[in-house]
N, C-alpha and C. Protein backbone atom coordinates (compact mmCIF):
# COMPACT_ATOMS: atom_id res chain seq x y z
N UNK A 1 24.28 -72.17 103.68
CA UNK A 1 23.10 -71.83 102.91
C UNK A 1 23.15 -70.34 102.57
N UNK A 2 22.61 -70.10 101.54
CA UNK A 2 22.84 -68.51 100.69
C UNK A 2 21.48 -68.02 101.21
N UNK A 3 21.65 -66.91 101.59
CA UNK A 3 19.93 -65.86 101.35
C UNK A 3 19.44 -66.11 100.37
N UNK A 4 18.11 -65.92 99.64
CA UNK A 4 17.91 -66.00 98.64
C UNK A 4 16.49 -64.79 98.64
N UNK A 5 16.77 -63.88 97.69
CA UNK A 5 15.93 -63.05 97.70
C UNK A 5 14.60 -63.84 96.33
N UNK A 6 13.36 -63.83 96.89
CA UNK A 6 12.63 -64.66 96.20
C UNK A 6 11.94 -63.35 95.08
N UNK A 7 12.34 -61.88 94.51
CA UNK A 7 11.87 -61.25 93.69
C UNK A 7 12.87 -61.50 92.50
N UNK A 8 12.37 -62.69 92.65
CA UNK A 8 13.46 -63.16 90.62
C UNK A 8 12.29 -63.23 89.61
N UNK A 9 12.71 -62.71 88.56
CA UNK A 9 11.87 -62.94 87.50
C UNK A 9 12.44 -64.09 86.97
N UNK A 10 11.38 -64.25 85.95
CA UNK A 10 11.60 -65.72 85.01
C UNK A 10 12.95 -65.01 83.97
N UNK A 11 13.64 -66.15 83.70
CA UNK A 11 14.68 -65.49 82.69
C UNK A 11 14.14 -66.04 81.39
N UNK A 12 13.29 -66.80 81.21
CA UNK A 12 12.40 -66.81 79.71
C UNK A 12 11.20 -65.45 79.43
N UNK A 13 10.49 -65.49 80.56
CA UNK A 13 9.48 -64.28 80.15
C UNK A 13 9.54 -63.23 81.21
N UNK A 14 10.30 -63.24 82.38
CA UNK A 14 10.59 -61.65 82.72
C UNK A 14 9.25 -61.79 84.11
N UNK A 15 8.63 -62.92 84.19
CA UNK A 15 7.33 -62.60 85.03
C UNK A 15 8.06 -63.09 86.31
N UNK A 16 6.96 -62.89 87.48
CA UNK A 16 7.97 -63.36 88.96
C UNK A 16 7.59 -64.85 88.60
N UNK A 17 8.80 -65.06 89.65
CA UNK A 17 8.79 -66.57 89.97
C UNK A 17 8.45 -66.83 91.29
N UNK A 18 7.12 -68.09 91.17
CA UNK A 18 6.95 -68.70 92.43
C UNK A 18 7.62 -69.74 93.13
N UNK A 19 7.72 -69.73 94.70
CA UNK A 19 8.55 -70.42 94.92
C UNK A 19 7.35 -72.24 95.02
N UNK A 20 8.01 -72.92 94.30
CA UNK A 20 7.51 -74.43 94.16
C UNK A 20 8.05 -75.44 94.73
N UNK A 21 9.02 -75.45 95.53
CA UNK A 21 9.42 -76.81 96.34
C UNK A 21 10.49 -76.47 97.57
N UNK A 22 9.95 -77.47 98.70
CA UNK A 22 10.92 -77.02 100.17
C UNK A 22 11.61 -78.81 99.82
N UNK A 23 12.59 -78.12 100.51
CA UNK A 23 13.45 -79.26 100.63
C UNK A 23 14.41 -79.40 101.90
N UNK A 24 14.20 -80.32 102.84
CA UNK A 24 14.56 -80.86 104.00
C UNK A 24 16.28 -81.25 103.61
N UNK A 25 17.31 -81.09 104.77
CA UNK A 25 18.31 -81.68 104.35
C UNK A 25 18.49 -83.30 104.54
N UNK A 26 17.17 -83.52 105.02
CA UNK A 26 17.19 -85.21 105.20
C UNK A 26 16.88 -85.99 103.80
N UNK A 27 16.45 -85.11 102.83
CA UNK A 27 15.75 -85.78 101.57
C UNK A 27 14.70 -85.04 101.18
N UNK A 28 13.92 -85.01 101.86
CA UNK A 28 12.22 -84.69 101.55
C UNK A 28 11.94 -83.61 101.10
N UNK A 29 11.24 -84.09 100.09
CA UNK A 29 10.87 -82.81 99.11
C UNK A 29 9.61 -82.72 99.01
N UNK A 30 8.75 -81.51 99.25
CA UNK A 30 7.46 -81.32 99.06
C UNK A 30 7.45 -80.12 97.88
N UNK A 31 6.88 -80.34 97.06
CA UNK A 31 5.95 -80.04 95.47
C UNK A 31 4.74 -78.97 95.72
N UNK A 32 4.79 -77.81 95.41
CA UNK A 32 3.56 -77.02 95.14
C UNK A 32 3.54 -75.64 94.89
N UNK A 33 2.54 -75.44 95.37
CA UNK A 33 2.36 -73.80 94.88
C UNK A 33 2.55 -73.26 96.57
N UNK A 34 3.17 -72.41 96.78
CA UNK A 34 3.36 -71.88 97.90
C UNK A 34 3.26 -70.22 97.83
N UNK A 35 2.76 -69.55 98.74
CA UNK A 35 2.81 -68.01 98.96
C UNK A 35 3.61 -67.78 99.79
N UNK A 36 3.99 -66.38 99.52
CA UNK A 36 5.51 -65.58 100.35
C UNK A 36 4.44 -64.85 101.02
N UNK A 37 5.18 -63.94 101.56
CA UNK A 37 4.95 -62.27 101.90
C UNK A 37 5.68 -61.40 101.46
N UNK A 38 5.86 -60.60 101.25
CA UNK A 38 5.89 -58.95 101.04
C UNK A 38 7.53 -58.98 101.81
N UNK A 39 8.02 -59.65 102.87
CA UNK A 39 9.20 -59.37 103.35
C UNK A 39 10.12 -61.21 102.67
N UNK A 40 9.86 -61.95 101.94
CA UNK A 40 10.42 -62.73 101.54
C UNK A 40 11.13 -61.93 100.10
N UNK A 41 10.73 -61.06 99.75
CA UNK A 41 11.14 -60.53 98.26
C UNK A 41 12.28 -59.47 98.78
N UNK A 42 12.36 -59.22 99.55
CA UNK A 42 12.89 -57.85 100.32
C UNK A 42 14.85 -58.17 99.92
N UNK A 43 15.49 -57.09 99.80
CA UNK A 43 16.73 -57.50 98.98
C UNK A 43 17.31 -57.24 100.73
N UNK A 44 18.85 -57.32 100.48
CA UNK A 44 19.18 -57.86 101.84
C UNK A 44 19.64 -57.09 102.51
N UNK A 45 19.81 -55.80 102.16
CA UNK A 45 20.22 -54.20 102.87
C UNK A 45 18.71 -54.16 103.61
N UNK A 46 17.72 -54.55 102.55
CA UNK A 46 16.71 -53.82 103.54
C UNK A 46 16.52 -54.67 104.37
N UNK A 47 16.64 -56.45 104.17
CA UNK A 47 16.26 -57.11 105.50
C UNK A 47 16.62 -56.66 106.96
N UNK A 48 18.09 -56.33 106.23
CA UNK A 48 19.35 -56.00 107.60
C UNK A 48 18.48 -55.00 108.37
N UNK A 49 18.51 -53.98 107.82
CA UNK A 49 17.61 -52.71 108.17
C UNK A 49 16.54 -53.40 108.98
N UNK A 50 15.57 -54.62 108.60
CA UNK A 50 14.03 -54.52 109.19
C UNK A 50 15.05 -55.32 110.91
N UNK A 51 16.41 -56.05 110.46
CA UNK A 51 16.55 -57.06 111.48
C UNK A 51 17.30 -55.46 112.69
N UNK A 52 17.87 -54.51 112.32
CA UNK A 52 18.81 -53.60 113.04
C UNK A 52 17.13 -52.86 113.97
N UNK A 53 16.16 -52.45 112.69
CA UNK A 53 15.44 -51.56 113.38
C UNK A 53 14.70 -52.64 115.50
N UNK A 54 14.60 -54.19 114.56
CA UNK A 54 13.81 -54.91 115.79
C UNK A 54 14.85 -54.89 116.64
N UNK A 55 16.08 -55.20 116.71
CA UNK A 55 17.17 -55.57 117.79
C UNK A 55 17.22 -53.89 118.52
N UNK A 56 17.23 -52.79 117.79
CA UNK A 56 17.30 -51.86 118.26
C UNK A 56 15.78 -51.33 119.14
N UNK A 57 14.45 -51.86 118.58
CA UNK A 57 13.17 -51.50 119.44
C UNK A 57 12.77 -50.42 118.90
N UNK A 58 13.10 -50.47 117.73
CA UNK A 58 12.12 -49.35 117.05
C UNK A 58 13.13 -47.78 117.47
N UNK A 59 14.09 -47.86 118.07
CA UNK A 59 14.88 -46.40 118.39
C UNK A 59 15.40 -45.89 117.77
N UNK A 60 15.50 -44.85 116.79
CA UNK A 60 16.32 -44.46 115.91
C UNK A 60 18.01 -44.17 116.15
N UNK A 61 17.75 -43.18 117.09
CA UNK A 61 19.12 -43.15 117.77
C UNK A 61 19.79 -44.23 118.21
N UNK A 62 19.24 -45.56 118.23
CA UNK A 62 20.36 -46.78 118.80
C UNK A 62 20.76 -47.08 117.22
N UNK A 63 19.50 -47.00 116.34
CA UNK A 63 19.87 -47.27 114.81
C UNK A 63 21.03 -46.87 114.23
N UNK A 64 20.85 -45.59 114.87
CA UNK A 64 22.24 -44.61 114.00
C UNK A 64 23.48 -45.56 114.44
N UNK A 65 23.69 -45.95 115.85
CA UNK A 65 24.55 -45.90 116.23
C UNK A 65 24.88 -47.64 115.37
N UNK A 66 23.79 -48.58 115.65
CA UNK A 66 24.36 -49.70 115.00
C UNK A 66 24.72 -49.80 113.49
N UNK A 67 24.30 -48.93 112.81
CA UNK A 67 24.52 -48.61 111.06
C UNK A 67 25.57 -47.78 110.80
N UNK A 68 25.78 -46.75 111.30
CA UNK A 68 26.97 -46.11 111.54
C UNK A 68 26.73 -44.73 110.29
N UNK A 69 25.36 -44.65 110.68
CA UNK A 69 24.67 -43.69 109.75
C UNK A 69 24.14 -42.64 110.70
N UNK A 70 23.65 -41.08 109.97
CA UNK A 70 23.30 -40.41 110.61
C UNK A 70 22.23 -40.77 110.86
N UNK A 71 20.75 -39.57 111.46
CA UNK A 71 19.77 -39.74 112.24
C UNK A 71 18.97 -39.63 110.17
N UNK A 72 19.09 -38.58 109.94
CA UNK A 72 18.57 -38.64 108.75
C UNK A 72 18.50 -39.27 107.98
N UNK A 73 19.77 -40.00 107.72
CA UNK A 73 20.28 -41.27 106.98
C UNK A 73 19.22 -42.46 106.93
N UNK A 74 19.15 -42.72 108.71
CA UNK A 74 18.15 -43.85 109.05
C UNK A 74 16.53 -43.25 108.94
N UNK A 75 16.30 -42.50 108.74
CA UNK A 75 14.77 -41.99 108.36
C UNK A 75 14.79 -42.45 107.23
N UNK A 76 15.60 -42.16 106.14
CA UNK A 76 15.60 -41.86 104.66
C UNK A 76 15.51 -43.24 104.38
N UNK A 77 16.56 -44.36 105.20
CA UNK A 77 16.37 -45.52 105.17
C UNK A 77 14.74 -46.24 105.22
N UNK A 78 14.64 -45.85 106.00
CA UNK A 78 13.17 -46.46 106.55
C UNK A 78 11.86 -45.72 105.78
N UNK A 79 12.18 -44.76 106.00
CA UNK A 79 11.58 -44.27 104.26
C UNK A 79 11.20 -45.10 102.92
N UNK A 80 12.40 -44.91 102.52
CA UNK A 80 12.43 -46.29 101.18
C UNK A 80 12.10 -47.22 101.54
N UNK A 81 12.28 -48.24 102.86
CA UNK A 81 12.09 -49.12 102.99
C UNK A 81 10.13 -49.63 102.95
N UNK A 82 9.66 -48.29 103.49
CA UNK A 82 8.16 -48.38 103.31
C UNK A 82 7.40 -48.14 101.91
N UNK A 83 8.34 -47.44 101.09
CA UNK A 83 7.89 -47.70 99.96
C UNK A 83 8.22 -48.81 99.11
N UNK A 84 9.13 -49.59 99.39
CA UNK A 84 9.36 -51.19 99.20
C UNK A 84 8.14 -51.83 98.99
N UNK A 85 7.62 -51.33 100.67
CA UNK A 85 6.47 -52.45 101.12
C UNK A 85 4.96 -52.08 100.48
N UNK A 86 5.40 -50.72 99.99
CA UNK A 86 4.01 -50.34 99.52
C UNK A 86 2.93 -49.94 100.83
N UNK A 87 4.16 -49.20 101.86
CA UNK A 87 2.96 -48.66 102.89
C UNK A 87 3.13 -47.24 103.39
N UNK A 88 4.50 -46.33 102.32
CA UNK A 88 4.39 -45.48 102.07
C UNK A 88 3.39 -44.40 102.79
N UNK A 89 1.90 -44.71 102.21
CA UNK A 89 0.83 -43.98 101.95
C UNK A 89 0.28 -43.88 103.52
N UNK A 90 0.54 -44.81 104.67
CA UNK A 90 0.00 -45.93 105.54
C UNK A 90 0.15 -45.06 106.41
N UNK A 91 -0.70 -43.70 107.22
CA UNK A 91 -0.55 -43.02 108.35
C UNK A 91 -0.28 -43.90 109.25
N UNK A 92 0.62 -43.46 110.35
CA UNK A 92 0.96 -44.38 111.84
C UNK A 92 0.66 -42.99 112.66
N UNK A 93 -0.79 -44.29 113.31
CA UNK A 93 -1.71 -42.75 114.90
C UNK A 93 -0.87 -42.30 115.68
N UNK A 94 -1.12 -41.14 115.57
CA UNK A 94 -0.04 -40.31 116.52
C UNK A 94 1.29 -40.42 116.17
N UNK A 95 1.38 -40.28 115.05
CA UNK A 95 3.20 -40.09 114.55
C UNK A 95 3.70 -38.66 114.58
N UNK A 96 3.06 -37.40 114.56
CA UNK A 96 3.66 -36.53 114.82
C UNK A 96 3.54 -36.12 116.10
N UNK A 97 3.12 -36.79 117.01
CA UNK A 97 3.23 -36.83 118.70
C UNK A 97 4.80 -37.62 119.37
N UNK A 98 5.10 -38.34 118.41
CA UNK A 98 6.57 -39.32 119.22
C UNK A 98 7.55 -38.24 118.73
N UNK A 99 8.46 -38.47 119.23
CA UNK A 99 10.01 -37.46 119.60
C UNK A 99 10.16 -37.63 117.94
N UNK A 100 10.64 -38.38 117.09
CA UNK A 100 11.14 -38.76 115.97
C UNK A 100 9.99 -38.04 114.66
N UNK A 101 8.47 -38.06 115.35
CA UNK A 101 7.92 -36.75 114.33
C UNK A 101 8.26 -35.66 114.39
N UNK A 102 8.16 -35.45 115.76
CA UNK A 102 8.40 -33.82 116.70
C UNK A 102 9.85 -33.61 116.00
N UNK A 103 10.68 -34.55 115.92
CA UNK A 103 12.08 -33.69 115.37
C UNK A 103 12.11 -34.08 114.29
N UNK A 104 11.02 -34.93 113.13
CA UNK A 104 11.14 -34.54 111.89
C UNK A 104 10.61 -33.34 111.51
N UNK A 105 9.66 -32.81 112.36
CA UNK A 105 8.79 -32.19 111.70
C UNK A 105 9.43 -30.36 112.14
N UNK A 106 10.54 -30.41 113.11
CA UNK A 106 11.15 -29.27 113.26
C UNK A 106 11.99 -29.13 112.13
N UNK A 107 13.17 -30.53 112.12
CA UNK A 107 14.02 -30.25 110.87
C UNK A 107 13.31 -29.64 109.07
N UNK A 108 11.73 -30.03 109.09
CA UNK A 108 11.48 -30.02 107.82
C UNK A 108 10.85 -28.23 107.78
N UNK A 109 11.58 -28.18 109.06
CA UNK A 109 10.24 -26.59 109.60
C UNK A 109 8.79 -25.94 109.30
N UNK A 110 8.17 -27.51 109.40
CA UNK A 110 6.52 -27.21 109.66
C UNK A 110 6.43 -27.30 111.05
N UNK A 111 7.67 -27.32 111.84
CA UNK A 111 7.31 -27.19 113.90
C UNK A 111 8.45 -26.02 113.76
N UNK A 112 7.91 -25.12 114.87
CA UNK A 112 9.03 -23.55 115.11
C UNK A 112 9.55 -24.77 116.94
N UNK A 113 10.72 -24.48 117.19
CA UNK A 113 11.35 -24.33 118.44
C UNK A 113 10.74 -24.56 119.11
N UNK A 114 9.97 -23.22 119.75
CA UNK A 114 9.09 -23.95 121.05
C UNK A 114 8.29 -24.78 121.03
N UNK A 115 6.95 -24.64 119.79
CA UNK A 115 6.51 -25.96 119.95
C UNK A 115 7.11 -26.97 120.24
N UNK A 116 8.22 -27.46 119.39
CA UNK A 116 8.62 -28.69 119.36
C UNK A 116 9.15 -28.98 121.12
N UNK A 117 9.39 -27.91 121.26
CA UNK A 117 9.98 -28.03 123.02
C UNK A 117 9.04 -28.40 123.92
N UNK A 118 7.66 -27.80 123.58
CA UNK A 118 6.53 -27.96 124.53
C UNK A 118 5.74 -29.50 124.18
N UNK A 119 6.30 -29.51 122.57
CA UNK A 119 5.25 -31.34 122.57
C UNK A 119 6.06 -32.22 123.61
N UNK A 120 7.51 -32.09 123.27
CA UNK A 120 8.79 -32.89 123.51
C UNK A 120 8.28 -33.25 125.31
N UNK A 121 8.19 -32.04 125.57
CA UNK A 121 8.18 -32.14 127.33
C UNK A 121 7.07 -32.36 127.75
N UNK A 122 5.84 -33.04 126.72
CA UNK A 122 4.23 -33.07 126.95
C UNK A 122 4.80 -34.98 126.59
N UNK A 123 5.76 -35.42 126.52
CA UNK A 123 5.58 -37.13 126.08
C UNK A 123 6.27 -37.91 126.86
């Protein structure tokens, strides 16, 4: 069986296409209007990405290591990937409190050194 990324447009008018029928390999076919989510449209770099980030537990540094990308790399990744989802905009509480703000927010140098030393050793 193929992946199938379900953000196809119509090739007559260009609009999305809904998905309208499941089909069992025993026969059975059921007929209708059905709804996705937001991660059924998702192309398949980024699935990989949503499947690397869960196997890894949310760690960036195990990320790097299973992608074979830098630390930045996998931000930048996950980055795009939230603007995919359209959650971009979507504060996460206390994100510049976890290690991975604290050392974004040194690399982007809105944190000097020590701070970042003193949050680091406050978590």
């Amino acid at each position: 069986m193929t992946d199938l990324n379900l953000a196809l447009a119509c090739p007559a008018c260009a609009s999305a296409m809904d998905v309208g029928a499941l089909v069992c390999a025993c026969g059975v076919r059921v007929e209708g209007q059905f709804e996705t989510n937001e991660f059924a449209a998702l192309a398949t770099d980024d699935l990989h990405l949503l499947r690397v980030f869960v196997m890894c537990e949310g760690r960036i540094r195990d990320m790097e290591a299973a992608l074979g990308v830098s630390y930045p790399t996998v931000k930048a990744k996950i980055r795009a990937l939230k603007q995919t989802l359209k959650m971009d905009g979507i504060e996460t509480p206390g994100s510049e409190d976890d290690i991975d703000g604290i050392l974004d927010l040194l690399e982007q140098g809105e944190l000097s050194a020590d701070d970042a030393i003193s949050r680091l050793r406050d978590e």
